[in-house]
C-alpha atoms as a PDB file:
ATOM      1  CA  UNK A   1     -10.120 -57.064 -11.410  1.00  0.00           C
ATOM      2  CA  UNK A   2      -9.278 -54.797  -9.028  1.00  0.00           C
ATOM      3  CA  UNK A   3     -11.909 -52.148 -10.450  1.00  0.00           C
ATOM      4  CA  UNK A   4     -14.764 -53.994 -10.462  1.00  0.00           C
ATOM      5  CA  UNK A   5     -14.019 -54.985  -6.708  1.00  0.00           C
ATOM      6  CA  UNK A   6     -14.139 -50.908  -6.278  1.00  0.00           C
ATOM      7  CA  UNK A   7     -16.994 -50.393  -8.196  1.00  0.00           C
ATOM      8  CA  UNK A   8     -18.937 -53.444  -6.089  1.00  0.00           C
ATOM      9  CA  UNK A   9     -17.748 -51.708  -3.043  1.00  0.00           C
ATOM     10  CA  UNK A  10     -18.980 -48.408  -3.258  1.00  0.00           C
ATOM     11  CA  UNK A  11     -21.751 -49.736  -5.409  1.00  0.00           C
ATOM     12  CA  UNK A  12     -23.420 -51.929  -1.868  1.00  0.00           C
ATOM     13  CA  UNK A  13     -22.323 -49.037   0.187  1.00  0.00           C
ATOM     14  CA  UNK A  14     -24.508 -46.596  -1.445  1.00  0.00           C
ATOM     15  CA  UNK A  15     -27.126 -48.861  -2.157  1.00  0.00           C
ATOM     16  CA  UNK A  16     -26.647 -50.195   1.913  1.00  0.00           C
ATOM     17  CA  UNK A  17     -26.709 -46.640   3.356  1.00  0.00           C
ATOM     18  CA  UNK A  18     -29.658 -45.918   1.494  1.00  0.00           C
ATOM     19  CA  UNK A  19     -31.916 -48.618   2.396  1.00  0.00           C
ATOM     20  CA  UNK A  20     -30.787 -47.871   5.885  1.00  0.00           C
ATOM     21  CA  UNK A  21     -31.921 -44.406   5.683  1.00  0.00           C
ATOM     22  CA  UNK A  22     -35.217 -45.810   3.931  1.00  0.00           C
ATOM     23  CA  UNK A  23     -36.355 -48.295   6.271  1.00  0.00           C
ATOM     24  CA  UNK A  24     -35.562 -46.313   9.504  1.00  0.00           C
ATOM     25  CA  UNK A  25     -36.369 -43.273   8.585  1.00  0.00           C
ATOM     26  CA  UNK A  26     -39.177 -40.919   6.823  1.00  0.00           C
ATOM     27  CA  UNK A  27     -38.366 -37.986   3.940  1.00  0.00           C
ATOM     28  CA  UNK A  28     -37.736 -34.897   5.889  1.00  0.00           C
ATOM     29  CA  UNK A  29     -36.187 -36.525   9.181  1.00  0.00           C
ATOM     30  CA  UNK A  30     -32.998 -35.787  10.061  1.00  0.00           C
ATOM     31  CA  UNK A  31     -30.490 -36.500  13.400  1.00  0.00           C
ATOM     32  CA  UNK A  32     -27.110 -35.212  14.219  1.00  0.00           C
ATOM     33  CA  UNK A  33     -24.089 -37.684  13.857  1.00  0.00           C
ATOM     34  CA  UNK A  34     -21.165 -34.913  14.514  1.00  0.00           C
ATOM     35  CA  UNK A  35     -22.645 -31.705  16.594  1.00  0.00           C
ATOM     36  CA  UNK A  36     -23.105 -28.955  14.021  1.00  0.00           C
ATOM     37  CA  UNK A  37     -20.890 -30.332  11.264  1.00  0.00           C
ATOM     38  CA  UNK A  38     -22.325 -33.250   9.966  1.00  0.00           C
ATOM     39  CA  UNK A  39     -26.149 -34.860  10.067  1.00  0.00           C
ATOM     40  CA  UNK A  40     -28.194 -37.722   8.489  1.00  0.00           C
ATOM     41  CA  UNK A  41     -31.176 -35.546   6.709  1.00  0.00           C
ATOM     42  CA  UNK A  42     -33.354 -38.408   4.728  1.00  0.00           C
ATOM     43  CA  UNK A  43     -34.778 -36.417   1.634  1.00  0.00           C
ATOM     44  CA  UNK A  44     -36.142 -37.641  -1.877  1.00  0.00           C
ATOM     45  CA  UNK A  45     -34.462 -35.704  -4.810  1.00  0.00           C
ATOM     46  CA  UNK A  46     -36.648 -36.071  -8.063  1.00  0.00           C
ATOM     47  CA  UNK A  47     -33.810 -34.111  -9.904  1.00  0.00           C
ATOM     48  CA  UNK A  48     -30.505 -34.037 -10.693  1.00  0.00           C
ATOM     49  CA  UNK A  49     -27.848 -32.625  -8.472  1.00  0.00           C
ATOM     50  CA  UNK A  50     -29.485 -29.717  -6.737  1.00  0.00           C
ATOM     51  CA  UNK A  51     -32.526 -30.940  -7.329  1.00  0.00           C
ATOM     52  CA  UNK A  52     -32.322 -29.194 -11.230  1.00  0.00           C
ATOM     53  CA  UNK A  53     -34.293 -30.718 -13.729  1.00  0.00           C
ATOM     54  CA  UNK A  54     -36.647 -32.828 -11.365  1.00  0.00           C
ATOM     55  CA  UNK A  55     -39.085 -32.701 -14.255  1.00  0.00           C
ATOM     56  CA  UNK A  56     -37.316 -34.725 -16.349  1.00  0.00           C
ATOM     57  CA  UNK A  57     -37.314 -37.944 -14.914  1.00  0.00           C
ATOM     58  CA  UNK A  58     -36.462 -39.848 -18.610  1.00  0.00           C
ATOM     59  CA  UNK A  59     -33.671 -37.793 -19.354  1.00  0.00           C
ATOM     60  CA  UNK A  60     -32.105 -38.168 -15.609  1.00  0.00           C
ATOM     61  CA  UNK A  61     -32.566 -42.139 -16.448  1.00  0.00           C
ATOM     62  CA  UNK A  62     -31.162 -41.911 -20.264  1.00  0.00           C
ATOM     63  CA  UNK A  63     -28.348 -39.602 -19.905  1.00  0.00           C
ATOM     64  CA  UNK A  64     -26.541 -41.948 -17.220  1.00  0.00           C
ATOM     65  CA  UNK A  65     -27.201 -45.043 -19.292  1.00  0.00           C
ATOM     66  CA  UNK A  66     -25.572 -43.277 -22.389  1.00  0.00           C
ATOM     67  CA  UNK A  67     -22.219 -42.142 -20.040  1.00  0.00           C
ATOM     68  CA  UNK A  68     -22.049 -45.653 -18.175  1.00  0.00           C
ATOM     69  CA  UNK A  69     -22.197 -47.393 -21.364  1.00  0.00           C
ATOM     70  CA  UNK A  70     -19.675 -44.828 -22.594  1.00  0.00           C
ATOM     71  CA  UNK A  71     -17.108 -45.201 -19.812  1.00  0.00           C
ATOM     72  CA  UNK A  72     -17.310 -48.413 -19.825  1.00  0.00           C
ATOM     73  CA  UNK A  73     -16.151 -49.146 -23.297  1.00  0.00           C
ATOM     74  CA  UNK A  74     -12.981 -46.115 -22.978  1.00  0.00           C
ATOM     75  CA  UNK A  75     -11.814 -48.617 -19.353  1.00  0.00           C
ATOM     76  CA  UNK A  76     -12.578 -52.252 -21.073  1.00  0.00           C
ATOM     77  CA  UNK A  77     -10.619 -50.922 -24.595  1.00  0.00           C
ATOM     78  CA  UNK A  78      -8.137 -48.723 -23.439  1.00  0.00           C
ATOM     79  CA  UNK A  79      -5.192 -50.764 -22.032  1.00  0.00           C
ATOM     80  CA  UNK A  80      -2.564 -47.629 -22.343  1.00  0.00           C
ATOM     81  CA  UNK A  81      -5.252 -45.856 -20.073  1.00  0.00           C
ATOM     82  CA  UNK A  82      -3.043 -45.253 -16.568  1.00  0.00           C
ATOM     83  CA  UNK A  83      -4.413 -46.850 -13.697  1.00  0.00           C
ATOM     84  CA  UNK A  84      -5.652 -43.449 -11.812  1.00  0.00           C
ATOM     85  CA  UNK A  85      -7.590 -42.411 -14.852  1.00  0.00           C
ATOM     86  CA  UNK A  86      -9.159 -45.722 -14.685  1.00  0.00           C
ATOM     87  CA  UNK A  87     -10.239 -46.115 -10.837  1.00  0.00           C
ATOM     88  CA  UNK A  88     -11.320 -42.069 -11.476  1.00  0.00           C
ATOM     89  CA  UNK A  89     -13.636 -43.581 -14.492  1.00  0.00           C
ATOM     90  CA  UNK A  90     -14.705 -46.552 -12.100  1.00  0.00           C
ATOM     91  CA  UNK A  91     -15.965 -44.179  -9.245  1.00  0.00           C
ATOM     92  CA  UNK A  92     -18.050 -41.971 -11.675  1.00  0.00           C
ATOM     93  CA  UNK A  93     -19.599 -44.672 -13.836  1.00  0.00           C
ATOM     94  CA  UNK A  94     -20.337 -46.258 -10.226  1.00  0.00           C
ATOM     95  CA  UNK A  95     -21.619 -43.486  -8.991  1.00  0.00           C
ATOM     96  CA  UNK A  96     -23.649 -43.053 -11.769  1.00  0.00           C
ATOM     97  CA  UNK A  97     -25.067 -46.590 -11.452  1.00  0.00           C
ATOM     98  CA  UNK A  98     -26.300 -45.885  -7.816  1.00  0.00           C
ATOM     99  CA  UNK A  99     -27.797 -43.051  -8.614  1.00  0.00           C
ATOM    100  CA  UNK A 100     -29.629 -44.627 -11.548  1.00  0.00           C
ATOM    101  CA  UNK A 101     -30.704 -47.913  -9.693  1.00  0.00           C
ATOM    102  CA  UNK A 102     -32.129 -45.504  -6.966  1.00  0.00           C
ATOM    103  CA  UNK A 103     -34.027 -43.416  -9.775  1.00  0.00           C
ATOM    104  CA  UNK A 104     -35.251 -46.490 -11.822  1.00  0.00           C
ATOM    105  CA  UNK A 105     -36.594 -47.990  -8.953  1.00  0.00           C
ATOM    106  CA  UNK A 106     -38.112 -45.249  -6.597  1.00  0.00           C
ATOM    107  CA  UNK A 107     -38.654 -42.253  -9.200  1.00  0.00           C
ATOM    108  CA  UNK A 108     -35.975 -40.451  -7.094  1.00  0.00           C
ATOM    109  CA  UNK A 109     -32.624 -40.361  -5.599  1.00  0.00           C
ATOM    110  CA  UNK A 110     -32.244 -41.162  -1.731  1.00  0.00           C
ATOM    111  CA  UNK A 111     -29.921 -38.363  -0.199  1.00  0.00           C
ATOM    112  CA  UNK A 112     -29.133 -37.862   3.140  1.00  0.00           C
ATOM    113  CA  UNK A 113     -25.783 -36.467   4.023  1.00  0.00           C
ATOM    114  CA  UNK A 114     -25.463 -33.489   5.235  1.00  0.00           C
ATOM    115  CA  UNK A 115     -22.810 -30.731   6.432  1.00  0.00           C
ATOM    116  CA  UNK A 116     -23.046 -27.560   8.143  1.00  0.00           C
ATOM    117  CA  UNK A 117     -20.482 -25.926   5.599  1.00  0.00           C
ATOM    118  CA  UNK A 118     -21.507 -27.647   2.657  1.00  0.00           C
ATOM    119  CA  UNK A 119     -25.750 -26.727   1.613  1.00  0.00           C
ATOM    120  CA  UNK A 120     -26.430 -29.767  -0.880  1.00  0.00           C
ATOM    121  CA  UNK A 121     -27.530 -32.981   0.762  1.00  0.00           C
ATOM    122  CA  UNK A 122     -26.073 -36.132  -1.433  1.00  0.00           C
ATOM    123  CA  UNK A 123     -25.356 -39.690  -0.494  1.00  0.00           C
ATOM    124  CA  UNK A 124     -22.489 -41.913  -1.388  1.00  0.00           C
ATOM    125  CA  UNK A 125     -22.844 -42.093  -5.046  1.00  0.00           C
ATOM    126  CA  UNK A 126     -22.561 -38.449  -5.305  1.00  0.00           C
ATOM    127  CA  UNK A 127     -18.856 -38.978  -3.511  1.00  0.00           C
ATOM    128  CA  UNK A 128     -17.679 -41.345  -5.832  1.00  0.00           C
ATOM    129  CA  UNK A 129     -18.783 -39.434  -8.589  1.00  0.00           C
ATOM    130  CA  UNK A 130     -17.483 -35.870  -7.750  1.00  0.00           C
ATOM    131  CA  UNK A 131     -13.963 -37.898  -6.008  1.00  0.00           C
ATOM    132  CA  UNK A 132     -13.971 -39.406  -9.379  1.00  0.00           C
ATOM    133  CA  UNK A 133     -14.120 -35.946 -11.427  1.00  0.00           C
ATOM    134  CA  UNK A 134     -11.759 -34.586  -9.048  1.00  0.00           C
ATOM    135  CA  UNK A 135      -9.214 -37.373  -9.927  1.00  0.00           C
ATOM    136  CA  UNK A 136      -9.365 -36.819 -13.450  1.00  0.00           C
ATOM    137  CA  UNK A 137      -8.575 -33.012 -13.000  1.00  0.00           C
ATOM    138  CA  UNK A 138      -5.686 -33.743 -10.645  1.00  0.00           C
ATOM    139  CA  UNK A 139      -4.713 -36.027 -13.452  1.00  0.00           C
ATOM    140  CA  UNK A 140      -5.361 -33.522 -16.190  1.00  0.00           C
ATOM    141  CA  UNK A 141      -3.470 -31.259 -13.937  1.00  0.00           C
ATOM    142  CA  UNK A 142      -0.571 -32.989 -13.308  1.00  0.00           C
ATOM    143  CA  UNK A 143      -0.174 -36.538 -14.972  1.00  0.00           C
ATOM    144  CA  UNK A 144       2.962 -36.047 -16.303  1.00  0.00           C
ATOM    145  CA  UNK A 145       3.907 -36.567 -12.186  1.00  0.00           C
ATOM    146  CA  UNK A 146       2.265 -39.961 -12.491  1.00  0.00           C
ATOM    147  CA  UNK A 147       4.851 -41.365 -15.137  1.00  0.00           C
ATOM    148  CA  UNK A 148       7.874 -43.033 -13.729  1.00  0.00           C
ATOM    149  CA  UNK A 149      10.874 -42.254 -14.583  1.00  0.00           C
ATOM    150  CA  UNK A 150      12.310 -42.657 -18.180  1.00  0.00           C
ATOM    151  CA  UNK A 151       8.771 -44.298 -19.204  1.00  0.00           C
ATOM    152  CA  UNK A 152       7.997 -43.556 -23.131  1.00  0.00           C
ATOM    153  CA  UNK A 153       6.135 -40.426 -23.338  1.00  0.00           C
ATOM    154  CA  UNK A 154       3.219 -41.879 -25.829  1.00  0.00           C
ATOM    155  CA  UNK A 155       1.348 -39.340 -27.253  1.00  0.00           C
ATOM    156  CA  UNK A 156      -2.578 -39.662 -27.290  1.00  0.00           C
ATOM    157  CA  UNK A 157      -4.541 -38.371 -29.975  1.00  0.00           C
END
């Protein structure tokens, strides 16, 4: 249960921010929160991250459906799946959703985060997704530090 309280959370947080961002402000404007580190810059990305493949809107709406669905089975079915692997799952499929809702609805993403040290502009769906990647490399990484103590050591094939 605890997942799809995550995945509601960051789901009305991205979705929030953005219509903030949409109904305040117009594509292209842009205001400092944090003095030369970080700023609210309101663009419309018809592509994918980076802006790459803005030309093919279907595919940017197909290819998220197919990993959503996809994720969503591997979490619901796997009940050996640890916990972290899970939430990781939650925030990309998530992610994924906002991203999609945004695209389905407007023809493009709303970004609008931006950092002086960082070039890309993204939103909160981007987060989720690339916290969520980076949890399943720590995990990849170093899961065997995630098992307690004299737990089984099942092997997944």
């Amino acid at each position: 249960m605890s997942y799809f309280l995550i995945a509601a959370l960051v789901f009305v947080l991205d979705q929030g921010t953005k219509v903030l961002v949409r109904s305040h402000m117009l594509p292209g404007d842009q205001f400092d929160v944090i003095n030369g580190l970080l700023s609210i810059h309101y663009i419309q990305n018809p592509g994918a991250a980076f802006g790459i493949l803005a030309s093919s809107s279907r595919l940017l709406e197909m290819i998220p459906v197919v990993v959503i669905v996809a994720v969503l089975i591997v979490v619901l079915l796997n009940k050996y799946m640890h916990p972290f692997c899970k939430y990781a799952l939650i925030l990309i499929v998530v992610g994924g959703l906002g991203n999609l809702t945004d695209r389905i609805l407007f023809g493009r993403v709303t970004d609008m985060i931006s950092l002086s040290f960082f070039p890309p502009i993204f939103n909160v769906a981007d987060i989720a997704i690339t916290t969520g990647c980076v949890m399943i490399a720590v995990y990849v990484l170093f899961g065997e530090r995630f098992r307690k103590p004299g737990a089984s050591r099942r092997r997944h094939s």
